[in-house]
C-alpha atoms as a PDB file:
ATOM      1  CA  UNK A   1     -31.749 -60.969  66.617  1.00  0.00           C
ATOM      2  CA  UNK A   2     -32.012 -58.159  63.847  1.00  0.00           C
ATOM      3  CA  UNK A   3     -34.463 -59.989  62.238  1.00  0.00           C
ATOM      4  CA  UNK A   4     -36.226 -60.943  65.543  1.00  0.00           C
ATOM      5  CA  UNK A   5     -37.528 -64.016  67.252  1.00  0.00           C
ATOM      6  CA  UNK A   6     -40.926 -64.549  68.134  1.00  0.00           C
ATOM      7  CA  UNK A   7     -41.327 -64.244  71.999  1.00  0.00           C
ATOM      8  CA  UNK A   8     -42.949 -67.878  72.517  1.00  0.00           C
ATOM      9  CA  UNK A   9     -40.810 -69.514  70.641  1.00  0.00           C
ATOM     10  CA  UNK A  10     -38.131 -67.326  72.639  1.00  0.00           C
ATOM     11  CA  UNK A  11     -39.748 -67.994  76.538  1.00  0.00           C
ATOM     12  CA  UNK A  12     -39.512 -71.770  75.442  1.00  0.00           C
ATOM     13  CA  UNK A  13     -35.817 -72.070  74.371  1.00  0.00           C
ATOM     14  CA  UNK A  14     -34.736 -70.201  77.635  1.00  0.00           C
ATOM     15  CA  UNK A  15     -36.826 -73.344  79.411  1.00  0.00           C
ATOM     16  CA  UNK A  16     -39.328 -70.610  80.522  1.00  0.00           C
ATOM     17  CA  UNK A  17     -42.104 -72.925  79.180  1.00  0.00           C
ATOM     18  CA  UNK A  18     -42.317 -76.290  78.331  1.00  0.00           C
ATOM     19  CA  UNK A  19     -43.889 -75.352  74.898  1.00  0.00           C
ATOM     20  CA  UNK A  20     -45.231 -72.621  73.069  1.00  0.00           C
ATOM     21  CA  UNK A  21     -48.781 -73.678  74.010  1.00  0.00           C
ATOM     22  CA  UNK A  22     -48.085 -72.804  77.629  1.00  0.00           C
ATOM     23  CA  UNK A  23     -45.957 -69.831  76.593  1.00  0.00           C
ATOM     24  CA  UNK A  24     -48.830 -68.085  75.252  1.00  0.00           C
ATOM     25  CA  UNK A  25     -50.706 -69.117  78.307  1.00  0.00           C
ATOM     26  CA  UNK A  26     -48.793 -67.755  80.351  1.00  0.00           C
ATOM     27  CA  UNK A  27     -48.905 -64.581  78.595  1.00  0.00           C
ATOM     28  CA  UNK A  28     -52.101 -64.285  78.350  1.00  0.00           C
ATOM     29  CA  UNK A  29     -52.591 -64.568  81.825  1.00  0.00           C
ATOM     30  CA  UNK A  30     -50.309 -62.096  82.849  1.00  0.00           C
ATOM     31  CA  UNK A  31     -47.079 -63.966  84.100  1.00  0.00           C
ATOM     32  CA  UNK A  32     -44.783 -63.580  81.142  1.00  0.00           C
ATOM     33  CA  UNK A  33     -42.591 -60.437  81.396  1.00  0.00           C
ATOM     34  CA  UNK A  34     -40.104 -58.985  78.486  1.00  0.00           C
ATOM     35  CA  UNK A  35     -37.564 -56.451  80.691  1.00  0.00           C
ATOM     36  CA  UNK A  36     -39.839 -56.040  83.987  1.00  0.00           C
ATOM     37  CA  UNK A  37     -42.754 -55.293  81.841  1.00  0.00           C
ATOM     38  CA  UNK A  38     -45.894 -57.741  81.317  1.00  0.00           C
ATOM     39  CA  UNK A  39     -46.292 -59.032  78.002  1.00  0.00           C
ATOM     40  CA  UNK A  40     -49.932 -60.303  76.955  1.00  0.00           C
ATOM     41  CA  UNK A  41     -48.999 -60.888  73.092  1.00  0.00           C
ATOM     42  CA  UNK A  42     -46.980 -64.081  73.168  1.00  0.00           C
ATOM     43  CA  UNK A  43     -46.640 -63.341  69.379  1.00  0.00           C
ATOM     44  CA  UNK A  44     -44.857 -60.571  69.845  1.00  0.00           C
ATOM     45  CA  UNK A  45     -41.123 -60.388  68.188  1.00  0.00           C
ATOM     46  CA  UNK A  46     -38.374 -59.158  70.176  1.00  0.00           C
ATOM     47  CA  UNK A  47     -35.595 -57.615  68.390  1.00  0.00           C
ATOM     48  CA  UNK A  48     -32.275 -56.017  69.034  1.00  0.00           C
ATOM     49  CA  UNK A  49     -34.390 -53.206  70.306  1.00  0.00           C
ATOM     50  CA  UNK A  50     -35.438 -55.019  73.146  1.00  0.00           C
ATOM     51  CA  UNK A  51     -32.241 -55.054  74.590  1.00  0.00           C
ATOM     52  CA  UNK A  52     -30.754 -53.195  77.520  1.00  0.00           C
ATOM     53  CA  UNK A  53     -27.509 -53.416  78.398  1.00  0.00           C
ATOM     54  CA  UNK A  54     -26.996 -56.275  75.766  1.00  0.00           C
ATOM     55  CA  UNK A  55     -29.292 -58.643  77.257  1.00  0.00           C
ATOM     56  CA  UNK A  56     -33.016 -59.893  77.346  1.00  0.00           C
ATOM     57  CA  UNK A  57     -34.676 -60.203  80.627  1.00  0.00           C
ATOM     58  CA  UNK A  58     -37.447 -62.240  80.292  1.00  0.00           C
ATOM     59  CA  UNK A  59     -39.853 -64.031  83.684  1.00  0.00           C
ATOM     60  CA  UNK A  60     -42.168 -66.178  83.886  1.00  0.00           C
ATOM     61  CA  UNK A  61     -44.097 -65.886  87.114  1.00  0.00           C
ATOM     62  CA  UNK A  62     -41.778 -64.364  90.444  1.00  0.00           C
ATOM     63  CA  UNK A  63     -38.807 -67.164  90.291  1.00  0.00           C
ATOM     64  CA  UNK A  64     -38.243 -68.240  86.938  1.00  0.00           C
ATOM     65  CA  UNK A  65     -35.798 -65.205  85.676  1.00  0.00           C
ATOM     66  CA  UNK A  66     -33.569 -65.194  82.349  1.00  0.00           C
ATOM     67  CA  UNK A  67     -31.306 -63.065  80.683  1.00  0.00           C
ATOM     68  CA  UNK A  68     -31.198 -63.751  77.310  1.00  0.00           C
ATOM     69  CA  UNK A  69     -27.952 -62.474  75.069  1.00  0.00           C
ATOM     70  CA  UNK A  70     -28.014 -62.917  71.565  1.00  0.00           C
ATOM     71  CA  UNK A  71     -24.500 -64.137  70.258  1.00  0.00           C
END
């Protein structure tokens, strides 16, 4: 995670979004959140900086929640 992941590559792998395509859609339009806050650049690279308490939270839309932890 030092050197960072790219956030729609990220919101994919945690089965947020079926593809990086609708990733950035989603971002775009508002429904992608990084740690309770919206996140309009799907390009965006989170990094170990982007974690509190050792985790990731990251939602798409109000049901689909997931903390990430980098191992």
């Amino acid at each position: 995670l030092e050197a960072g992941v790219v956030l729609a590559a990220l919101a994919t792998d945690a089965g947020l979004a079926a593809s990086r395509g609708e990733a950035r859609r989603l971002a775009q339009g508002g429904g992608l959140r990084v740690n309770d806050a919206a996140e309009a650049d799907a390009n965006r690279t989170i990094t170990s900086a982007d974690l509190v308490d050792g985790v990731v939270k990251l939602a798409a839309g109000k049901k689909k929640i997931v903390l990430v932890k980098p191992v």
